[in-house]
Each structure stands twice: as structure tokens, then as C-alpha cells.
PDB file of N, CA and C in Angstrom:
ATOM      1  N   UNK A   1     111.525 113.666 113.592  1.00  0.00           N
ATOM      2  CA  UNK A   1     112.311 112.612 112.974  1.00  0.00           C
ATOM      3  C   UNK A   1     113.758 112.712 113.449  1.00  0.00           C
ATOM      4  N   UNK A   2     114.326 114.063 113.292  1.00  0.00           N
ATOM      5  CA  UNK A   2     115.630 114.139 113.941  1.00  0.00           C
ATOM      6  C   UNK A   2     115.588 113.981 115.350  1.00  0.00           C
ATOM      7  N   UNK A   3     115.337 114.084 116.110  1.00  0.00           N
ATOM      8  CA  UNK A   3     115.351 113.571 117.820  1.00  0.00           C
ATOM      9  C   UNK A   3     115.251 112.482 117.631  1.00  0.00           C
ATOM     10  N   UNK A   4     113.964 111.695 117.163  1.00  0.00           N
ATOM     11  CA  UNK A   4     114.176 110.113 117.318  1.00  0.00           C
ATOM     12  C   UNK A   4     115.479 109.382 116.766  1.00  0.00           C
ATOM     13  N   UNK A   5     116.081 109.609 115.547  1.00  0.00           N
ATOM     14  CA  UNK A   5     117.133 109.633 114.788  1.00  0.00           C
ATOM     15  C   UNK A   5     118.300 109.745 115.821  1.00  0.00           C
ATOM     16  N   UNK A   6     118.040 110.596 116.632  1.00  0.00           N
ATOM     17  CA  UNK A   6     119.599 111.038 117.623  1.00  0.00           C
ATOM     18  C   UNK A   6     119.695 109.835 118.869  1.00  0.00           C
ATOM     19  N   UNK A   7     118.257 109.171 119.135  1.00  0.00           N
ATOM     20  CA  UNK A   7     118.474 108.326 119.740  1.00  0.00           C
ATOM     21  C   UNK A   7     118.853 107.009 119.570  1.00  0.00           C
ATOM     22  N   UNK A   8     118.955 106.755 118.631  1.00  0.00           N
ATOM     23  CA  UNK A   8     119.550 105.223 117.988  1.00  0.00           C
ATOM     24  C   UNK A   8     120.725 105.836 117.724  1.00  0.00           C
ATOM     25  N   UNK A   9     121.552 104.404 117.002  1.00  0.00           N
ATOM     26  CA  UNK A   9     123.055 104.078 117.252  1.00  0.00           C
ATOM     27  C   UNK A   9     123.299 105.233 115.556  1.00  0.00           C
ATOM     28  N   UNK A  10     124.849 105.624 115.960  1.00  0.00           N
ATOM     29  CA  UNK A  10     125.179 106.675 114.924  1.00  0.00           C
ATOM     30  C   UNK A  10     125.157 106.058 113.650  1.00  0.00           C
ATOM     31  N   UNK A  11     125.367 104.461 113.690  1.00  0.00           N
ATOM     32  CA  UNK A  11     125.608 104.067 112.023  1.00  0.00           C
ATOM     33  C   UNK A  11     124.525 104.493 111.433  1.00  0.00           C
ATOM     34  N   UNK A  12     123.405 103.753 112.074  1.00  0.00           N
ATOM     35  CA  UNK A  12     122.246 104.058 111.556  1.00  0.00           C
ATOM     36  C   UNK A  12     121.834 105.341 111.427  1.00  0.00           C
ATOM     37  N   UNK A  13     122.228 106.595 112.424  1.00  0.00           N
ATOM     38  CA  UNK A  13     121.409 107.636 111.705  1.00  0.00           C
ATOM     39  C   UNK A  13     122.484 108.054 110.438  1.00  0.00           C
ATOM     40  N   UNK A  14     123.661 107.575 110.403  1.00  0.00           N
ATOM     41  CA  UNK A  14     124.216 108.544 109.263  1.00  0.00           C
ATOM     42  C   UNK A  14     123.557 107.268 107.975  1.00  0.00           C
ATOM     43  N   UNK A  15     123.443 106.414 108.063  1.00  0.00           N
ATOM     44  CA  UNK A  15     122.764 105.329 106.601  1.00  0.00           C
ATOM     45  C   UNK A  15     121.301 105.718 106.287  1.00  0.00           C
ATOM     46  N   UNK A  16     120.672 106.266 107.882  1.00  0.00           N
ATOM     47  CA  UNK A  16     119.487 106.905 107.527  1.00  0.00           C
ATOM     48  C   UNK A  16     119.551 107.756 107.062  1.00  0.00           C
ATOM     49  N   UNK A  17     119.902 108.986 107.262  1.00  0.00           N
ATOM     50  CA  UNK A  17     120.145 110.466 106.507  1.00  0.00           C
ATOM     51  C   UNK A  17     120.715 110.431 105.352  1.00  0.00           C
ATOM     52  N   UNK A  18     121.491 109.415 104.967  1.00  0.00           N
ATOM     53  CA  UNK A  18     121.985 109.305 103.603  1.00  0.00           C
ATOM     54  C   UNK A  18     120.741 108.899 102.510  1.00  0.00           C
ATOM     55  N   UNK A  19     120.168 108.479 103.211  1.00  0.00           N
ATOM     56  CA  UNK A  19     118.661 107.534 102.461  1.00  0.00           C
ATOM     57  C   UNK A  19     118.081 108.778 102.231  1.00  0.00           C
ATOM     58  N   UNK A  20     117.628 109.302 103.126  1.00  0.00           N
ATOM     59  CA  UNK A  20     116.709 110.374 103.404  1.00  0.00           C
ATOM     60  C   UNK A  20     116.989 111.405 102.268  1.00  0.00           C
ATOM     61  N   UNK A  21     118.307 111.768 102.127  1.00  0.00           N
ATOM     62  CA  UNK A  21     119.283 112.961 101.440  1.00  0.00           C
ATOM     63  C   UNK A  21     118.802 112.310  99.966  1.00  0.00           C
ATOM     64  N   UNK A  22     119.090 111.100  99.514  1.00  0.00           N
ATOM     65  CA  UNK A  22     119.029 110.331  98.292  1.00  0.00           C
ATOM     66  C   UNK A  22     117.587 110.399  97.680  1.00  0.00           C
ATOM     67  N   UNK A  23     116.407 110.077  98.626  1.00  0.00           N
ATOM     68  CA  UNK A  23     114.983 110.121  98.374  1.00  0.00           C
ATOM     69  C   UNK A  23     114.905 111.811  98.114  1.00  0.00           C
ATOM     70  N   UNK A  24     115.126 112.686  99.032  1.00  0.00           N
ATOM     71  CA  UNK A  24     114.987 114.246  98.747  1.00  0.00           C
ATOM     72  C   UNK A  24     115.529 114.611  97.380  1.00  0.00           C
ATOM     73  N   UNK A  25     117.300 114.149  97.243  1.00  0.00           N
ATOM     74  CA  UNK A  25     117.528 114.760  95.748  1.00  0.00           C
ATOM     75  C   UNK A  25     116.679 113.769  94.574  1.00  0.00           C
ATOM     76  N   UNK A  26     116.196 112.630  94.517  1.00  0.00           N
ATOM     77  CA  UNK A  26     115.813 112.141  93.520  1.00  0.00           C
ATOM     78  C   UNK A  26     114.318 112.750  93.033  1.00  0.00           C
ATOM     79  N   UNK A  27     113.269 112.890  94.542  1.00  0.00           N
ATOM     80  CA  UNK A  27     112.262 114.064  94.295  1.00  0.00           C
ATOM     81  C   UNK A  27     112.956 115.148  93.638  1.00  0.00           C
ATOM     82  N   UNK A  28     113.681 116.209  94.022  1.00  0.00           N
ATOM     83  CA  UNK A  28     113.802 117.279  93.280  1.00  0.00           C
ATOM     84  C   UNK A  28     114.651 117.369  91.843  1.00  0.00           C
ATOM     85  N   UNK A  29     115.100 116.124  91.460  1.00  0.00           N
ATOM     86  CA  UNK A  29     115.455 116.231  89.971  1.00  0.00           C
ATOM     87  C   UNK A  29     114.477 115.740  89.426  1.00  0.00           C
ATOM     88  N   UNK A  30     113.297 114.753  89.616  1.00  0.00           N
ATOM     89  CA  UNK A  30     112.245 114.780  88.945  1.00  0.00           C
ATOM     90  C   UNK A  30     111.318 115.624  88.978  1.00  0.00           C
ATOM     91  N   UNK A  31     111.251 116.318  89.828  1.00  0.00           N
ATOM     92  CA  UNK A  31     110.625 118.224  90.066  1.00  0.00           C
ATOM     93  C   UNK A  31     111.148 118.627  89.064  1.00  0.00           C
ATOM     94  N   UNK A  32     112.534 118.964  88.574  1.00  0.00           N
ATOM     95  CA  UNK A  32     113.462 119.699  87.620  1.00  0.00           C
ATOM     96  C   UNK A  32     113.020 119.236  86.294  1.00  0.00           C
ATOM     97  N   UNK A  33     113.076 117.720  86.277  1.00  0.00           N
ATOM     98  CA  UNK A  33     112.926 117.346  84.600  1.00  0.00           C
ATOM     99  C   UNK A  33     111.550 117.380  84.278  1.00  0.00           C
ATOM    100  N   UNK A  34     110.665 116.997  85.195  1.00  0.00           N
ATOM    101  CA  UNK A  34     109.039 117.034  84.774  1.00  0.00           C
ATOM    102  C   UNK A  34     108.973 118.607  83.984  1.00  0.00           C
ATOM    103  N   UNK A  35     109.311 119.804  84.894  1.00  0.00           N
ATOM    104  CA  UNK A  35     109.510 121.134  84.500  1.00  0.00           C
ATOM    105  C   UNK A  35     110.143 121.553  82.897  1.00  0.00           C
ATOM    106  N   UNK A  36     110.703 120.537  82.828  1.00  0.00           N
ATOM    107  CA  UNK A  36     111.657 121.065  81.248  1.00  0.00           C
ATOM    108  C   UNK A  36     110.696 120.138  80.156  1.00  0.00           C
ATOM    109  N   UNK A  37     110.285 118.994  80.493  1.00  0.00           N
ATOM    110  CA  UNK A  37     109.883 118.447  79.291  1.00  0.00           C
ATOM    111  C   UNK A  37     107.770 117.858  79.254  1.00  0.00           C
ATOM    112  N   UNK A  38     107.519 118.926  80.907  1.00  0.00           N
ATOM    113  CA  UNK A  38     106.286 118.652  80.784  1.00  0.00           C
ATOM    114  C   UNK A  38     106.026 117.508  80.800  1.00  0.00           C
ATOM    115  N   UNK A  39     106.568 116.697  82.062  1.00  0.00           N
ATOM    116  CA  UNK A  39     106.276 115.473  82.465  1.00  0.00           C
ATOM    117  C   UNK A  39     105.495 115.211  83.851  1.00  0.00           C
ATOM    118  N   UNK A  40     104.746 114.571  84.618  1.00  0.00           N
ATOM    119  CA  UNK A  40     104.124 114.238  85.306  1.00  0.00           C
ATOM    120  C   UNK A  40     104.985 114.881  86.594  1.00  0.00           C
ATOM    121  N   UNK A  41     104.750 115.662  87.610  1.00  0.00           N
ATOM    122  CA  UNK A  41     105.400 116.164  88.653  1.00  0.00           C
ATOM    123  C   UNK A  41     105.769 115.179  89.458  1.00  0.00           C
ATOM    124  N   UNK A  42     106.887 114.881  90.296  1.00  0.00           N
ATOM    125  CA  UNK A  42     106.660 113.669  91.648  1.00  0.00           C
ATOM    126  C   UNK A  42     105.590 113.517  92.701  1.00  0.00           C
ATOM    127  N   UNK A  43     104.813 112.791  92.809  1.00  0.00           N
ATOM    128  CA  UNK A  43     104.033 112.606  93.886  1.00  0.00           C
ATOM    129  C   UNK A  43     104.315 112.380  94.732  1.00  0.00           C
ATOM    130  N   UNK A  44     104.016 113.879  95.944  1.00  0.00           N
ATOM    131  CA  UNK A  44     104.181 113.990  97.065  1.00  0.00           C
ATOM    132  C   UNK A  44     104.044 112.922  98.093  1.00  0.00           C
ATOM    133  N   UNK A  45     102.713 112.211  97.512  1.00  0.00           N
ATOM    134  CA  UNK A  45     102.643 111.135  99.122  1.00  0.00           C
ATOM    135  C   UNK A  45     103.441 110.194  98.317  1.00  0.00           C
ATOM    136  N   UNK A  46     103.637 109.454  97.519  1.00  0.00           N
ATOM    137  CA  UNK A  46     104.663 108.825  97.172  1.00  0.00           C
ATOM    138  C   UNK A  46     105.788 108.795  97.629  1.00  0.00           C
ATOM    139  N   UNK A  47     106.470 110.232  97.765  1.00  0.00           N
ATOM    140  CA  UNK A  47     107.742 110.526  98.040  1.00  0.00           C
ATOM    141  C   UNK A  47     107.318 110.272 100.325  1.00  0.00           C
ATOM    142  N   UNK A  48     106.193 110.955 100.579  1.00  0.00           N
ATOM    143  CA  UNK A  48     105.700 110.672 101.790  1.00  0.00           C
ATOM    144  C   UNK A  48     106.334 109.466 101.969  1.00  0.00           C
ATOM    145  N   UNK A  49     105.495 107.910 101.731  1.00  0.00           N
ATOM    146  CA  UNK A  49     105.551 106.828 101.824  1.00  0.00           C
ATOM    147  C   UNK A  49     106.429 106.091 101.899  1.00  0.00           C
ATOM    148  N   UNK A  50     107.349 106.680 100.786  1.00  0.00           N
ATOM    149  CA  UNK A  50     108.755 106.425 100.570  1.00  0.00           C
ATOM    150  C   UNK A  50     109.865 106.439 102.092  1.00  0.00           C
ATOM    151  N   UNK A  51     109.395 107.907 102.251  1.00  0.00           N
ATOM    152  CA  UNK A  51     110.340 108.498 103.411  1.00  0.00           C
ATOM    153  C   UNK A  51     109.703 107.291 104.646  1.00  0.00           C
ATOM    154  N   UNK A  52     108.696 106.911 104.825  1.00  0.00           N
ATOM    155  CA  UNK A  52     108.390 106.090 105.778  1.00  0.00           C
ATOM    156  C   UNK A  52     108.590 105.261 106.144  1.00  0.00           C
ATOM    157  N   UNK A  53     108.370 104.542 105.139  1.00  0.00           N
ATOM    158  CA  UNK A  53     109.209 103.179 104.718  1.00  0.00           C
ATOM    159  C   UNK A  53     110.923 102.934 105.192  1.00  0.00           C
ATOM    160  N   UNK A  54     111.493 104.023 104.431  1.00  0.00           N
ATOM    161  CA  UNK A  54     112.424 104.280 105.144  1.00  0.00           C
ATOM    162  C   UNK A  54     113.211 104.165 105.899  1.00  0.00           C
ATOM    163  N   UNK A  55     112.590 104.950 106.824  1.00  0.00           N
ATOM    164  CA  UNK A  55     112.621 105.062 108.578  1.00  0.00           C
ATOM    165  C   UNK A  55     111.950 103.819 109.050  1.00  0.00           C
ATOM    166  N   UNK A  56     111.343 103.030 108.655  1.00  0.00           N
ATOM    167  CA  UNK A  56     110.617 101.968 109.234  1.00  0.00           C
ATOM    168  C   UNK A  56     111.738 100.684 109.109  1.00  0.00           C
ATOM    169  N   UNK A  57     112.366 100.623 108.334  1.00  0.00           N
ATOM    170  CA  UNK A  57     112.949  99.539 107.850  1.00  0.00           C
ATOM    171  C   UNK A  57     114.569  99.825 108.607  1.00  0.00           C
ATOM    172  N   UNK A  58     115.402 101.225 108.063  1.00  0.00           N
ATOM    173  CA  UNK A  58     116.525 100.704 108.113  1.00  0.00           C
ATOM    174  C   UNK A  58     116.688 101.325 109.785  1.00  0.00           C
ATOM    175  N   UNK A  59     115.670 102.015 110.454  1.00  0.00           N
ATOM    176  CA  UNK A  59     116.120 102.850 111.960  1.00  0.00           C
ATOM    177  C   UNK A  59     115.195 102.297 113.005  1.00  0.00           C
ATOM    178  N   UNK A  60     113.987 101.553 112.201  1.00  0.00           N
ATOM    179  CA  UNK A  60     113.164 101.110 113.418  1.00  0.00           C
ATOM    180  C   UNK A  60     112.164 102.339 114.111  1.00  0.00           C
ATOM    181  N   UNK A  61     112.167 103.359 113.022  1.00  0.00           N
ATOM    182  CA  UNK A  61     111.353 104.406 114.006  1.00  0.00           C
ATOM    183  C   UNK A  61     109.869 104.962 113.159  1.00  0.00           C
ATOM    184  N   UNK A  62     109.382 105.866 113.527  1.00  0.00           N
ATOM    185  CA  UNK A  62     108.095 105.452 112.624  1.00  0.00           C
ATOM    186  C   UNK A  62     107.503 104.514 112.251  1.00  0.00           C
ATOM    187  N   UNK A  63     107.011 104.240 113.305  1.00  0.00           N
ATOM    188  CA  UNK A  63     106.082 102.888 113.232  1.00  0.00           C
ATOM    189  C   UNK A  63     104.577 102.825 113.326  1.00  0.00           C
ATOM    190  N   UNK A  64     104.110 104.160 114.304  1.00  0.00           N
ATOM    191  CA  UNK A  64     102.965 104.114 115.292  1.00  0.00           C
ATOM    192  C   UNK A  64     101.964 105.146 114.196  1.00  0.00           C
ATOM    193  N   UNK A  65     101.139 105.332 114.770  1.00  0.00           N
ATOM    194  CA  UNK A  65      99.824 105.926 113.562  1.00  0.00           C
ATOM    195  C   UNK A  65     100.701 107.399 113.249  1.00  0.00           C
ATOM    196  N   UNK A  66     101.426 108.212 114.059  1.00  0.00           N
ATOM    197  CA  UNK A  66     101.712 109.412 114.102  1.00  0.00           C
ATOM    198  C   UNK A  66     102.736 109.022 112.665  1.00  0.00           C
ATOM    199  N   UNK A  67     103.244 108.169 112.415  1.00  0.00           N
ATOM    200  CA  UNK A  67     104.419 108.277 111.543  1.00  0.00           C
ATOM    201  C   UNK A  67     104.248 108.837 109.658  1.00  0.00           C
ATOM    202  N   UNK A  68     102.924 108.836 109.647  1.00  0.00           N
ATOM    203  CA  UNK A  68     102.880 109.195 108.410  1.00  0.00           C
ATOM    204  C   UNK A  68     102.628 110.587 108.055  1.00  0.00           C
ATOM    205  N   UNK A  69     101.764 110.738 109.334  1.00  0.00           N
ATOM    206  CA  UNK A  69     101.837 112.666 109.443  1.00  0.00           C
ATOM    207  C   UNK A  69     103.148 113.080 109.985  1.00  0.00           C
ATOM    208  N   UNK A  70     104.163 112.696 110.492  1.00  0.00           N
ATOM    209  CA  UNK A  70     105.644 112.947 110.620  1.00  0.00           C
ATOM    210  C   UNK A  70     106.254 113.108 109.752  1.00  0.00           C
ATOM    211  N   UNK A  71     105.741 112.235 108.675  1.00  0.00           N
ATOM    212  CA  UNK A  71     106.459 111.694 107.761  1.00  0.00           C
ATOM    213  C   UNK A  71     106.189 112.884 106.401  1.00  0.00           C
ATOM    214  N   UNK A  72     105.024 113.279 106.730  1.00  0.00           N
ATOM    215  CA  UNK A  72     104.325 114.285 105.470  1.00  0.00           C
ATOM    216  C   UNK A  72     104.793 115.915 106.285  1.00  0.00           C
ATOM    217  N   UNK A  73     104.731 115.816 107.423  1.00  0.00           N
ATOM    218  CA  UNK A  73     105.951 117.374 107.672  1.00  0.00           C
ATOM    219  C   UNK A  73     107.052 117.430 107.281  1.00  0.00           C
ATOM    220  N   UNK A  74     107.545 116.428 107.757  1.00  0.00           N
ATOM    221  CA  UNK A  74     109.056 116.395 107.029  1.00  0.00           C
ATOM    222  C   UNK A  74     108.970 116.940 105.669  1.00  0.00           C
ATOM    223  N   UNK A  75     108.458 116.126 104.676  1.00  0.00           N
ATOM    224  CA  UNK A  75     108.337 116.877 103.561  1.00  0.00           C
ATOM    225  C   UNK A  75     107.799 117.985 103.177  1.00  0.00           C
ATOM    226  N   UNK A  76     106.675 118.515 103.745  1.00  0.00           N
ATOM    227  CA  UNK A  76     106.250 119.677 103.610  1.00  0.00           C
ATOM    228  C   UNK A  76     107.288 120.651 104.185  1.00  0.00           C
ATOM    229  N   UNK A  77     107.848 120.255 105.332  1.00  0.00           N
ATOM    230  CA  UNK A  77     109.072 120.969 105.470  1.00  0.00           C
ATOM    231  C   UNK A  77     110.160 121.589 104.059  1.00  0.00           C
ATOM    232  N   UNK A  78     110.809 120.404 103.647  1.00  0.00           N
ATOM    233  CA  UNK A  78     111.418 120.497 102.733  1.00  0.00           C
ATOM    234  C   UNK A  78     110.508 121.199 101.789  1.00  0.00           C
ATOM    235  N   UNK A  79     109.505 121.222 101.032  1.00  0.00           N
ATOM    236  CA  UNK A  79     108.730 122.155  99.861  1.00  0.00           C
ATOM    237  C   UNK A  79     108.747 123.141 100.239  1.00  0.00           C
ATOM    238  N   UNK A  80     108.320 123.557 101.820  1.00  0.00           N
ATOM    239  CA  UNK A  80     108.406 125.292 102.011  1.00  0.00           C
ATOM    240  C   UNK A  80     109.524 126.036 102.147  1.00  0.00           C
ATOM    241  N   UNK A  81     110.603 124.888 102.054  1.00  0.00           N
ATOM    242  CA  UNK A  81     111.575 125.786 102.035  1.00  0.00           C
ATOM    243  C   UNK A  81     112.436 126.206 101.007  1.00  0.00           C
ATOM    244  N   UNK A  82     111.761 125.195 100.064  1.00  0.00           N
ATOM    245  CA  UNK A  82     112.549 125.711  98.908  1.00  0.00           C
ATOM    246  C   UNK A  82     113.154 124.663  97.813  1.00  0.00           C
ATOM    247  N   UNK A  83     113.453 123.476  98.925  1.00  0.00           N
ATOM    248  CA  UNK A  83     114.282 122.727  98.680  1.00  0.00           C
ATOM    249  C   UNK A  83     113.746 121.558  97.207  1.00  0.00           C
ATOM    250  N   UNK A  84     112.254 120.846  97.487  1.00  0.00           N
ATOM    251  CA  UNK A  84     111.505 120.521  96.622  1.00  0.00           C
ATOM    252  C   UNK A  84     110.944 121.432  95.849  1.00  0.00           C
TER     253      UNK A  84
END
């Protein structure tokens, strides 16, 4: 995602990454509050889909069959590291 990202114009990757940053913290405060009051966890492919969408709309990238398994590393990225 970041390489393709580096190849389009800078507005767009910094409006993309801001998106991206916004979808990540809104997953992990509903990670946080589900945790305190025993509410339904965020759904992962949700948050997947989300991120796809995304990238589809405001960068033009992720488009092709590969984009949703791109799209589900990315996030699995983020869970193993800690971050979700």
C-alpha cells in the first residue's frame, strides 16, 4: 500500500494516510470501549473493507482482485503489532 501510495501525487497520499490514521484510531477506540463495557468487538473485515474503499476512492489504488488481501495485511499488520 505504501509504495503504491508513494507513487501518486503527495496531496493525495498525505489525505490518504490521514484517512487511513482516522479508520485505524477509530478501530482501536472501539477495541478499547467494547473491552470496558462488554460490547461487540470491531469487525475486522469491516474495518478491512473500510480501508479499501478508501484507497479506492480517494488514491485510485486498490482496485484489482489483489486489493482486498492487501487490504487485510495491512491490517493484520497493524493487530500484530500491537497497535489494534
Amino acid at each position: 500500500i505504501e509504495k503504491k501510495l508513494k507513487q501518486k501525487n503527495t496531496g493525495y497520499e498525505n489525505k490518504t494516510i490521514e484517512g487511513i490514521n482516522k479508520l485505524l484510531d477509530e478501530a482501536k477506540i472501539k477495541k478499547r470501549k467494547a473491552s470496558k463495557f462488554d460490547d461487540k468487538k470491531p469487525d475486522i473485515k469491516t474495518l478491512t473493507s473500510d480501508l479499501k474503499n478508501i484507497m479506492t476512492r480517494k488514491v485510485g489504488i486498490l482496485r484489482d482482485a489483489q486489493s482486498l488481501k492487501e487490504a487485510g495485511e495491512f491490517v493484520d499488520f497493524h493487530i500484530n503489532s500491537g497497535y489494534l
